[in-house]
C-alpha atoms as a PDB file:
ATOM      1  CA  UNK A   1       0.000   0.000   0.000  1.00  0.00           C
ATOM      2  CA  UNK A   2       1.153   3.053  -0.792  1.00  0.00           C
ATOM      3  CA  UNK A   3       1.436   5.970   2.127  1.00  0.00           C
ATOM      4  CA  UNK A   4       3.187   8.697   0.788  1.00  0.00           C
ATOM      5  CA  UNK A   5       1.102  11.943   0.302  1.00  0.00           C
ATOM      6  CA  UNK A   6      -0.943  11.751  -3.005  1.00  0.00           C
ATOM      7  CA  UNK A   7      -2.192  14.800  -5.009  1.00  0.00           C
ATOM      8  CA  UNK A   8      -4.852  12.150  -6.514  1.00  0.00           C
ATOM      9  CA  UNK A   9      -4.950  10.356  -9.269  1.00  0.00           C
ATOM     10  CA  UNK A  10      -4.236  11.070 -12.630  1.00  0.00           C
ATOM     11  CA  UNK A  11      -5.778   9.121 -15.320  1.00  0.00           C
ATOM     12  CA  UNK A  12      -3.601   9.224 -18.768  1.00  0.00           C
ATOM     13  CA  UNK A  13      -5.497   7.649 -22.170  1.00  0.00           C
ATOM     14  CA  UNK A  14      -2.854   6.200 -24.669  1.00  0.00           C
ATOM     15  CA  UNK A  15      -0.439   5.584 -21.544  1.00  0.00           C
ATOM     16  CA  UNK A  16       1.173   2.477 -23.440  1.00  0.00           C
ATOM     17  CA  UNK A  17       3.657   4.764 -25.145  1.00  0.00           C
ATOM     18  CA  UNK A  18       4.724   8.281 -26.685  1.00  0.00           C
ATOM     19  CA  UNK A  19       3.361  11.150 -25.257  1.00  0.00           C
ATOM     20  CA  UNK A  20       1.222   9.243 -22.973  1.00  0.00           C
ATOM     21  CA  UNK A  21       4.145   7.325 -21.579  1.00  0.00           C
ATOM     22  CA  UNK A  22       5.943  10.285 -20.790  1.00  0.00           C
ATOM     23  CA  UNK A  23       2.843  12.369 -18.988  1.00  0.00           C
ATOM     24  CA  UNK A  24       2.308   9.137 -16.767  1.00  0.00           C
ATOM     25  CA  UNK A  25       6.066   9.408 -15.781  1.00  0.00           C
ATOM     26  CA  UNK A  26       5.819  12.563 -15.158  1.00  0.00           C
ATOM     27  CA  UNK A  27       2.550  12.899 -13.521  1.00  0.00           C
ATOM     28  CA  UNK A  28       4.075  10.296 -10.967  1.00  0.00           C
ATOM     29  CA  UNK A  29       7.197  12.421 -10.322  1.00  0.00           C
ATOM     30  CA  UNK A  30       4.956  14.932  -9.297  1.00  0.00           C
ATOM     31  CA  UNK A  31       3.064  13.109  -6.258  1.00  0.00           C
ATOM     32  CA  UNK A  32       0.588  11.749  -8.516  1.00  0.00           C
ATOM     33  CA  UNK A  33      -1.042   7.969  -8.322  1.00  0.00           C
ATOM     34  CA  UNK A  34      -2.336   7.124 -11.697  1.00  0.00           C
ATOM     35  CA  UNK A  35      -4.303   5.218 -13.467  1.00  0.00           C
ATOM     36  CA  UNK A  36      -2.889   4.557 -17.257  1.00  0.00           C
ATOM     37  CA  UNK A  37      -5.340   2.939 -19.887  1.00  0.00           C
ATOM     38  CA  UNK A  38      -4.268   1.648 -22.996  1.00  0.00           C
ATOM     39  CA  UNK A  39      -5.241  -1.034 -25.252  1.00  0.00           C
ATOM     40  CA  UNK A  40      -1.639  -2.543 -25.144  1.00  0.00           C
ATOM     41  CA  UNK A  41      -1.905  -4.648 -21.865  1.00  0.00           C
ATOM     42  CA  UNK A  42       1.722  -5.876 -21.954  1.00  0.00           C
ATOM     43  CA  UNK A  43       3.145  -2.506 -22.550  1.00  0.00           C
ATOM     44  CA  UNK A  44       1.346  -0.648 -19.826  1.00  0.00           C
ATOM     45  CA  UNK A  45       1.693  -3.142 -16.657  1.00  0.00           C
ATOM     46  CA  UNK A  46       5.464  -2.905 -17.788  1.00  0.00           C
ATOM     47  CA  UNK A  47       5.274   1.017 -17.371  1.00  0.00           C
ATOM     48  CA  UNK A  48       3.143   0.727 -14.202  1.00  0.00           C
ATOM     49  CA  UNK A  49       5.632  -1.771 -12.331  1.00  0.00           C
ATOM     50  CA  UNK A  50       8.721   0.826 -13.810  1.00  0.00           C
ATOM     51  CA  UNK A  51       6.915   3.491 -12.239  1.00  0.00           C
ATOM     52  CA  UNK A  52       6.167   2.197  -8.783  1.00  0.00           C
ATOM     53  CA  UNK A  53       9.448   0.877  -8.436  1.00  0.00           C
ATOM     54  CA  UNK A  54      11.180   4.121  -9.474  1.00  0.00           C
ATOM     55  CA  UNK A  55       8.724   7.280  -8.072  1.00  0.00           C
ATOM     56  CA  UNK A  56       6.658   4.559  -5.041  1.00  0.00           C
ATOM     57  CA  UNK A  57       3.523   5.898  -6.758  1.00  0.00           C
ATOM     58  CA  UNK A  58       0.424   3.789  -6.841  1.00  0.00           C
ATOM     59  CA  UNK A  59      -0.132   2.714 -10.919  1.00  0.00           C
ATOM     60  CA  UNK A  60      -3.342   0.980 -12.132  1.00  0.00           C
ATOM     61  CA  UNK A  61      -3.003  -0.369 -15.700  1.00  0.00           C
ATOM     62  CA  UNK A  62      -6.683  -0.161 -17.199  1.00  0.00           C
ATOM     63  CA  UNK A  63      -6.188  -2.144 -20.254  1.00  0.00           C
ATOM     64  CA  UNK A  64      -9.293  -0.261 -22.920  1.00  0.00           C
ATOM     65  CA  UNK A  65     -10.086  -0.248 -26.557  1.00  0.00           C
ATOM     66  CA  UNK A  66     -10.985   3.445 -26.418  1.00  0.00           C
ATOM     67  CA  UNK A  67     -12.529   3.099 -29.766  1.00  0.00           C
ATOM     68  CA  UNK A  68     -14.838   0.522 -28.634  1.00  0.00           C
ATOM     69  CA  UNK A  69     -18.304   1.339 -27.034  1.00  0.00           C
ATOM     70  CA  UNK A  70     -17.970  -1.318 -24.034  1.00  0.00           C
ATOM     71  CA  UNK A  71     -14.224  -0.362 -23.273  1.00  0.00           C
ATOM     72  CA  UNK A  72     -15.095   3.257 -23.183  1.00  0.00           C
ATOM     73  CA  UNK A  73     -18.156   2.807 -21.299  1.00  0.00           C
ATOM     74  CA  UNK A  74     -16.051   1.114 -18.339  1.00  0.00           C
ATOM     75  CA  UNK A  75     -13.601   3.257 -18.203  1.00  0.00           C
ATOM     76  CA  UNK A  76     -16.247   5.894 -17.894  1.00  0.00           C
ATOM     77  CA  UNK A  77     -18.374   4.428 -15.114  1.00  0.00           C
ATOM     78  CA  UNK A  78     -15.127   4.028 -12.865  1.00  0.00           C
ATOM     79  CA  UNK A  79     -13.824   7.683 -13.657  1.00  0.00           C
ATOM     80  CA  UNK A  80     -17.354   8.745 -12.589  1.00  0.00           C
ATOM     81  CA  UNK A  81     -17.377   6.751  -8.898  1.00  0.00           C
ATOM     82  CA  UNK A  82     -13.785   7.315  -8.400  1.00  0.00           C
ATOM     83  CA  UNK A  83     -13.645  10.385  -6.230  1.00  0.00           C
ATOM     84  CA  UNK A  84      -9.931  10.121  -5.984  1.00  0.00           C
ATOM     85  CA  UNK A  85      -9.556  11.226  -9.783  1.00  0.00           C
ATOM     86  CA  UNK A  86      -7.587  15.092  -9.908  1.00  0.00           C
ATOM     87  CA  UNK A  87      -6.845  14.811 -13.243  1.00  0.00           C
ATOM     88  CA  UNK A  88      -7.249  13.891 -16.582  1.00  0.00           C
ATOM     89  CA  UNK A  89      -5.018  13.578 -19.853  1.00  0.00           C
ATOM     90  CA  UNK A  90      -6.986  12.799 -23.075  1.00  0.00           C
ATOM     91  CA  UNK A  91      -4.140  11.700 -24.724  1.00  0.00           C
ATOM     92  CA  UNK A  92      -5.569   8.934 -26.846  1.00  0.00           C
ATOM     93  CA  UNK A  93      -5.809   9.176 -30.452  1.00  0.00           C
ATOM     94  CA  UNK A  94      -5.419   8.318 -34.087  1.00  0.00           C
ATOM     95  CA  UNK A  95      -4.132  10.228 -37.299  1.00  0.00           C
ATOM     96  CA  UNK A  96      -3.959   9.967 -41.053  1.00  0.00           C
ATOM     97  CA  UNK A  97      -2.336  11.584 -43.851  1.00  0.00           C
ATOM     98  CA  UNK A  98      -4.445  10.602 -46.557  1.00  0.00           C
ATOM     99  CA  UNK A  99      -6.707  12.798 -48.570  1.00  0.00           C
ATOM    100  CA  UNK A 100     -10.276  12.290 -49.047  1.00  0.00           C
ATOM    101  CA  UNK A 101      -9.564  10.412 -52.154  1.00  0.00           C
ATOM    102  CA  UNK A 102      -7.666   7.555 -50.924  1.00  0.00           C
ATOM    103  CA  UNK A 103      -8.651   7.516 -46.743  1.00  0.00           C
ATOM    104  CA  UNK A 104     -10.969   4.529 -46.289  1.00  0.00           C
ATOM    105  CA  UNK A 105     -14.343   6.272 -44.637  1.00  0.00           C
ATOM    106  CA  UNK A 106     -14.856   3.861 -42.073  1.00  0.00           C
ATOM    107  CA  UNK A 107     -11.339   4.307 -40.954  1.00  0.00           C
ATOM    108  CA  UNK A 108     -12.240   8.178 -40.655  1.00  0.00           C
ATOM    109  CA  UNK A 109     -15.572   7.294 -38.872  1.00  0.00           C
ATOM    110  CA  UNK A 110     -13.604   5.519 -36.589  1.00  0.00           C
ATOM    111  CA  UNK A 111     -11.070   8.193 -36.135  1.00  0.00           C
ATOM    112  CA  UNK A 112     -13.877  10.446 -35.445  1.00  0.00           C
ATOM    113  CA  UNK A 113     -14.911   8.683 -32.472  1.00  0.00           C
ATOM    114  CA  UNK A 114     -11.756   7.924 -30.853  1.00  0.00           C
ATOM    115  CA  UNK A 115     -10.445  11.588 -31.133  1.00  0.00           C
ATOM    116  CA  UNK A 116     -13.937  13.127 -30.758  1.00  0.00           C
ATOM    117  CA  UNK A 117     -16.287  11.388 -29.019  1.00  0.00           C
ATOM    118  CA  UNK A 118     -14.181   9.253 -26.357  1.00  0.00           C
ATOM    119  CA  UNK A 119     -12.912  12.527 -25.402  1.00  0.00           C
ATOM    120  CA  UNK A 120     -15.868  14.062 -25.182  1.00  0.00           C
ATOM    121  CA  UNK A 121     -17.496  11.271 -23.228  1.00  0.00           C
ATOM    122  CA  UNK A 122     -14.505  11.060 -20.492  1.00  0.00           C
ATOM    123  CA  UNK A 123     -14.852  14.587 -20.264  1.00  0.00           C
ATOM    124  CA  UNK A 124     -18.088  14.449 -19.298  1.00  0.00           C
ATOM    125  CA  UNK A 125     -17.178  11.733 -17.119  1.00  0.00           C
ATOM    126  CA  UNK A 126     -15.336  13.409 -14.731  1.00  0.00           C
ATOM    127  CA  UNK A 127     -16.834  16.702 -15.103  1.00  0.00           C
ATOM    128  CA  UNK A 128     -19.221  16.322 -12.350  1.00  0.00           C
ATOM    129  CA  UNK A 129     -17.160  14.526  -9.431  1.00  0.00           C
ATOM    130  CA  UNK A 130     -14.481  17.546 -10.375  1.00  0.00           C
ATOM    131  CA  UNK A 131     -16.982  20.518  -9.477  1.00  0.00           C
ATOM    132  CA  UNK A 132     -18.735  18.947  -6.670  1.00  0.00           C
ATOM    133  CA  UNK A 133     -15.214  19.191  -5.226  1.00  0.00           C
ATOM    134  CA  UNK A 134     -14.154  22.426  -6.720  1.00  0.00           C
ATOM    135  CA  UNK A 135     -11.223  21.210  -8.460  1.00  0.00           C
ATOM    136  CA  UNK A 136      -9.769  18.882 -11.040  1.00  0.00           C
ATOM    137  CA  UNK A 137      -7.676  19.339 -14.098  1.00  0.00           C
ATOM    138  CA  UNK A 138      -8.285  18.337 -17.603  1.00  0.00           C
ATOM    139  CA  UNK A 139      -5.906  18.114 -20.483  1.00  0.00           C
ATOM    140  CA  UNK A 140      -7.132  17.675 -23.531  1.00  0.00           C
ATOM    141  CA  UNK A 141      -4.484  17.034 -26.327  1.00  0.00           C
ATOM    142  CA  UNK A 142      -5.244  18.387 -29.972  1.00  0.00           C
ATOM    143  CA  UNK A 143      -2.154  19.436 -32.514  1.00  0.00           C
ATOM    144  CA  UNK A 144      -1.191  22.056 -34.341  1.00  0.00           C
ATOM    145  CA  UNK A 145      -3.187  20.818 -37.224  1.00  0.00           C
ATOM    146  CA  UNK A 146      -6.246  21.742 -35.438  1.00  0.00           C
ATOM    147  CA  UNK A 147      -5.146  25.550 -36.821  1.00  0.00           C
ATOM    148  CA  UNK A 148      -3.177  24.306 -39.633  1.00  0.00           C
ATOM    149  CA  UNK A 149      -6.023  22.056 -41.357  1.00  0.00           C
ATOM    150  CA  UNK A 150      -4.595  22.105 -44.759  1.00  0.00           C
ATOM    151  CA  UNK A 151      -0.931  20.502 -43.532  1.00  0.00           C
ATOM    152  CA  UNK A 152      -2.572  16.302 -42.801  1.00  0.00           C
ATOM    153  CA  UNK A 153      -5.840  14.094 -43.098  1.00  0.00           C
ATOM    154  CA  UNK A 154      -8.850  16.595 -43.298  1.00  0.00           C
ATOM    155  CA  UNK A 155     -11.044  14.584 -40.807  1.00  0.00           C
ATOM    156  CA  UNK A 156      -7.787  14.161 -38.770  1.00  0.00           C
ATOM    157  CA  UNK A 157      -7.229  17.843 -38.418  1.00  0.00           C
ATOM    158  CA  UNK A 158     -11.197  18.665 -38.060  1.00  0.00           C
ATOM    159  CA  UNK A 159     -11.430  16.490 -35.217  1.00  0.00           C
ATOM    160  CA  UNK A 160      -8.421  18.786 -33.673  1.00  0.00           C
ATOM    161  CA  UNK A 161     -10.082  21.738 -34.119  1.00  0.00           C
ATOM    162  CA  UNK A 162     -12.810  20.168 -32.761  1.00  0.00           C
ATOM    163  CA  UNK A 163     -10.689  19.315 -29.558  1.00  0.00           C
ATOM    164  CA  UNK A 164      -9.149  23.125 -29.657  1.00  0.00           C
ATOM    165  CA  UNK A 165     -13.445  24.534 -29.525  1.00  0.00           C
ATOM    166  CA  UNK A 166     -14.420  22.032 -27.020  1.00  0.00           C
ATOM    167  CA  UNK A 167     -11.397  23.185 -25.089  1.00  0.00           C
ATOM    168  CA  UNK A 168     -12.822  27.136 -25.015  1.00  0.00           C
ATOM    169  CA  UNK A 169     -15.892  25.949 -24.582  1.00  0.00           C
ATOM    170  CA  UNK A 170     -15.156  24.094 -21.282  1.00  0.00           C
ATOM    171  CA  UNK A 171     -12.687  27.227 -20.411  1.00  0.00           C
ATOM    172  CA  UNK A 172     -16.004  29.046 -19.951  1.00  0.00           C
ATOM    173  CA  UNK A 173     -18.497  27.394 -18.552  1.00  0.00           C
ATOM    174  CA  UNK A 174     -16.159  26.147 -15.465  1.00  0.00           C
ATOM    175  CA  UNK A 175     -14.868  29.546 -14.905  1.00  0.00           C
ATOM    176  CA  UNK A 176     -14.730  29.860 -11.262  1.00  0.00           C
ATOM    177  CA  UNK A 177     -15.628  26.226 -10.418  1.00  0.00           C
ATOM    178  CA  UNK A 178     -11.898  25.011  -9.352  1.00  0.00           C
ATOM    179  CA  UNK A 179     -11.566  23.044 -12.766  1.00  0.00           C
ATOM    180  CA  UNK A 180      -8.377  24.243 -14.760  1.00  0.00           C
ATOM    181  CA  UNK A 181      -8.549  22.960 -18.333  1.00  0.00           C
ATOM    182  CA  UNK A 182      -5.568  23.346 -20.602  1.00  0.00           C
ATOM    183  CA  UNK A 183      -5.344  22.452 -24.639  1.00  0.00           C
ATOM    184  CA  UNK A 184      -2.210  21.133 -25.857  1.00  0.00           C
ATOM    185  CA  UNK A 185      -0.880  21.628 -29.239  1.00  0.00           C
ATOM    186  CA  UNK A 186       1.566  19.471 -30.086  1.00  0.00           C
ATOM    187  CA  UNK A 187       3.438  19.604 -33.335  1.00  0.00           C
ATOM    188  CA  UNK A 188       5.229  16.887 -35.357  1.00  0.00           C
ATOM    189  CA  UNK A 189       6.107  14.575 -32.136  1.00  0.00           C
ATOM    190  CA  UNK A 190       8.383  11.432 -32.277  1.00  0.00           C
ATOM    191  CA  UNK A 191       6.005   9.159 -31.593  1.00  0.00           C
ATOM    192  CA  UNK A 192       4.478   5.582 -33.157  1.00  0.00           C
ATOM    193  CA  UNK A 193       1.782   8.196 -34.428  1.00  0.00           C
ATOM    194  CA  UNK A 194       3.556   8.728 -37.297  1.00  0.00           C
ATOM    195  CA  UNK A 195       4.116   4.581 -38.157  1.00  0.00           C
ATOM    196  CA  UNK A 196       0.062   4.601 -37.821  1.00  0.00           C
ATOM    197  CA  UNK A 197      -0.454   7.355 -39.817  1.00  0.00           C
ATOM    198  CA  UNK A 198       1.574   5.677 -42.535  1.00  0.00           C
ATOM    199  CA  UNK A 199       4.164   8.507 -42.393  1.00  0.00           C
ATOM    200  CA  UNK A 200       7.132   7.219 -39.952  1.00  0.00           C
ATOM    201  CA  UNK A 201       9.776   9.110 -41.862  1.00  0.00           C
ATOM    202  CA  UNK A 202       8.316  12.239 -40.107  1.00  0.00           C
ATOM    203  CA  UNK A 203       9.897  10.770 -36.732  1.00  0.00           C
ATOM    204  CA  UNK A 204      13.025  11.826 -38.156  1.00  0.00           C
ATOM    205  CA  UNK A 205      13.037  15.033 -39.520  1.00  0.00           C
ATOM    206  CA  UNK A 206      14.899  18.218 -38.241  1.00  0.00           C
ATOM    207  CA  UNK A 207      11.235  19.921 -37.354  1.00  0.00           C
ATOM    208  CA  UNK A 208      10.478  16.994 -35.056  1.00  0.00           C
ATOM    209  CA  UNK A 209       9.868  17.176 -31.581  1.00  0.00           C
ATOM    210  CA  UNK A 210      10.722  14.687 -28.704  1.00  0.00           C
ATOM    211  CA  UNK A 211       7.280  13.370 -27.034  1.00  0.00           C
ATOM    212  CA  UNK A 212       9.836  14.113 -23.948  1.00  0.00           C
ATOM    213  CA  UNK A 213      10.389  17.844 -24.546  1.00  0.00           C
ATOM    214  CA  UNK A 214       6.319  18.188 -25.731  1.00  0.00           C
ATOM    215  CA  UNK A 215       5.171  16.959 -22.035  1.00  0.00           C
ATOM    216  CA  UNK A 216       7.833  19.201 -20.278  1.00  0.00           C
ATOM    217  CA  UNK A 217       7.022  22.071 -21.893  1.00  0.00           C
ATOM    218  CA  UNK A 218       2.972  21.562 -21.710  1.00  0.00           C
ATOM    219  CA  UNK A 219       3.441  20.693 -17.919  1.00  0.00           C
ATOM    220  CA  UNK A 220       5.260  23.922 -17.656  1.00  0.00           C
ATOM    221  CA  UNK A 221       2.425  25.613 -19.326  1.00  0.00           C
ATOM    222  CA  UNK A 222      -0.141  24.361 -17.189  1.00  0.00           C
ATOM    223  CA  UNK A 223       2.558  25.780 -13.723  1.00  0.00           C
ATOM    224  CA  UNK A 224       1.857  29.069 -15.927  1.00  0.00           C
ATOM    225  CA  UNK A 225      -1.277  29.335 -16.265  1.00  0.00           C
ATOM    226  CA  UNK A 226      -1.812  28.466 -19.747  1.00  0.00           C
ATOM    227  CA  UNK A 227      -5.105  27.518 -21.364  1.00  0.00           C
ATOM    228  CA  UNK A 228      -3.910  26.936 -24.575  1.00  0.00           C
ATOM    229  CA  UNK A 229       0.112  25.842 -24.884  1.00  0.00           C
ATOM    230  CA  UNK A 230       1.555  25.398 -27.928  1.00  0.00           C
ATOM    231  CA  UNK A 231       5.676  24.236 -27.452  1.00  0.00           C
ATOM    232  CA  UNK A 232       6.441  24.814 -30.717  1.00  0.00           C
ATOM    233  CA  UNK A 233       5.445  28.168 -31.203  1.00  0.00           C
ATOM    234  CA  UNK A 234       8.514  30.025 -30.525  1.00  0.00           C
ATOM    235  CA  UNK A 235       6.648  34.016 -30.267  1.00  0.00           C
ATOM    236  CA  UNK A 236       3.468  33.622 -27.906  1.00  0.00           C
ATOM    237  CA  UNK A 237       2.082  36.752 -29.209  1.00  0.00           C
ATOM    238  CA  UNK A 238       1.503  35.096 -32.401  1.00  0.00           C
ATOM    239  CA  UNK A 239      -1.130  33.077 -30.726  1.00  0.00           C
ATOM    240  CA  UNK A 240      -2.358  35.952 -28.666  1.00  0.00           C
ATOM    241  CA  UNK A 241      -2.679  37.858 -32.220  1.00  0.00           C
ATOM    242  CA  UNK A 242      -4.612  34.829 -33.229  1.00  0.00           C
ATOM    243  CA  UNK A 243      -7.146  34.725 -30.371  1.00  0.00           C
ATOM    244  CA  UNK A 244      -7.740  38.295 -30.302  1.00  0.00           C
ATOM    245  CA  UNK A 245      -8.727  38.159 -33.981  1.00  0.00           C
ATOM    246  CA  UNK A 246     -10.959  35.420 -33.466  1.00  0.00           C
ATOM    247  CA  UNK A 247     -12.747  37.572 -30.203  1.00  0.00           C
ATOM    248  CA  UNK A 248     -13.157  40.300 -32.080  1.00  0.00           C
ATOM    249  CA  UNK A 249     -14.804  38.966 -35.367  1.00  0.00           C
ATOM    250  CA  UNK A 250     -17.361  37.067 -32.747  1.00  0.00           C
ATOM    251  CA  UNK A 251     -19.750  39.836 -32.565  1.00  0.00           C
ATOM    252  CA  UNK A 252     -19.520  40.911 -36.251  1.00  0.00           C
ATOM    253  CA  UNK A 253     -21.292  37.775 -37.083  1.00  0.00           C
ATOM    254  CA  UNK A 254     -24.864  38.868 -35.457  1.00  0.00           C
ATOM    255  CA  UNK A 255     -26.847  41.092 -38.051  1.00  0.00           C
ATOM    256  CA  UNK A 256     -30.329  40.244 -39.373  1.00  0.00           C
ATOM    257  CA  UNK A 257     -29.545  41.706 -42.826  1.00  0.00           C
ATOM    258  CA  UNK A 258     -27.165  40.475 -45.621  1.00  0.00           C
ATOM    259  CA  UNK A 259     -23.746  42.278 -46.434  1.00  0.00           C
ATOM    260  CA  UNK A 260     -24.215  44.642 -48.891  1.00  0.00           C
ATOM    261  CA  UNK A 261     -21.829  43.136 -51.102  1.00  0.00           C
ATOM    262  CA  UNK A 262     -24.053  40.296 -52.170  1.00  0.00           C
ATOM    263  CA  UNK A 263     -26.368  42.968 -53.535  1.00  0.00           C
ATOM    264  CA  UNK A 264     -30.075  41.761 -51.899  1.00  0.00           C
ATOM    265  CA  UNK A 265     -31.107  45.337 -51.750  1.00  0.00           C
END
């Protein structure tokens, strides 16, 4: 049994390896217990035995199909009874670099619902349990391509832009609850992602991040403050540039009358 002091647990989706890997090590070296799910069984009771025997922390290994209705619906039901849960990583997710004319659609449906919906649905999970006890974390990884939708897979950056909104969206209705929710934009990350997504020559090249240097630097966004990080952006005022834009055309939207320049009166 593990006595040492515990901030809670943190529960970390696609835990097997990557970026997910390296959040659960870290998590634990910061007085975290965790809970990792993965679908890789082998892989993640080898990271949860490395971890307890190198940080003492307590490490569950939930093994989960996250794309799979039953899997997801367990791991939902315990994050909702668990009152012990302080955080949660939605790390788990698929990509593609195919176009529209060669992507399979039912690979893309199923894309959809691993990077969309699952997310959505553990969100919702622990949303509850973490206002009822004004506090919690959630970190919700998207990508860079969530912005940048012309640079992969269409559906693959759409459901990052997707994860990007939902991330605002949460920002403000939890204001002043106790729940801190940051959005993570990685960009090209060494990581099995890119074997997946049929593209593992990307793991290599110059403008490649290390999944270890993405999870310091979001972690140190999230000490800041942050609500959106981005590591690779090297000016932050290009993003503040960006949101301010994007605040500001908001109420230009709302008029009951055509533009003028499409000449209805």
């Amino acid at each position: 049994m593990n006595t040492q002091t515990t901030k809670g647990v943190a529960v970390v989706t696609g835990a097997s390896t990557g970026i997910g890997a390296v959040y659960a090590e870290r998590l634990a070296r910061r007085g975290y217990d965790l809970l990792i799910v993965a679908r890789n069984e082998e892989r993640l009771r080898a990271l949860a035995a490395r971890l307890t025997a190198e940080t003492g922390r307590a490490v569950e290994a939930f093994r989960a199909d996250l794309g799979d209705k039953a899997d997801l619906a367990r791991l939902e039901a315990r994050l909702k009874e668990d009152a012990s849960v302080a955080m949660l990583v939605n790390n788990a997710g698929v990509g593609s670099v195919a176009s529209i004319e060669t992507a399979d659609v039912d690979e893309m449906e199923a894309m959809i619902f691993l990077n969309v919906t699952a997310l959505t649905r553990l969100t919702y999970a622990v949303v509850p349990g973490f206002t009822a006890r004004g506090s919690g974390t959630i970190i919700n990884i998207s990508s860079v391509v969530g912005v940048a939708v012309e640079v992969l897979n269409g559906v693959y950056g759409a459901s990052k832009s997707y994860v990007l909104s939902f991330g605002h969206s949460l920002q403000k209705d939890l204001a002043g609850k106790g729940v801190r929710i940051q959005t993570v934009l990685p960009g090209a990350t060494a990581t099995e992602f890119w074997d997946v997504a049929g593209y593992a020559a990307q793991k290599t090249s110059p403008i490649t991040m290390s999944a270890a240097d993405l999870v310091d630097a979001a972690l140190a966004g999230l000490d800041k403050g942050e609500r959106v990080t981005i590591p690779g952006l090297q000016d932050d005022d290009d993003w503040s540039r960006w949101e301010d834009g994007r605040l500001a055309l908001a109420p230009k939207f709302n008029n009951a009358k055509p533009s003028p320049r499409y000449g209805l009166s």
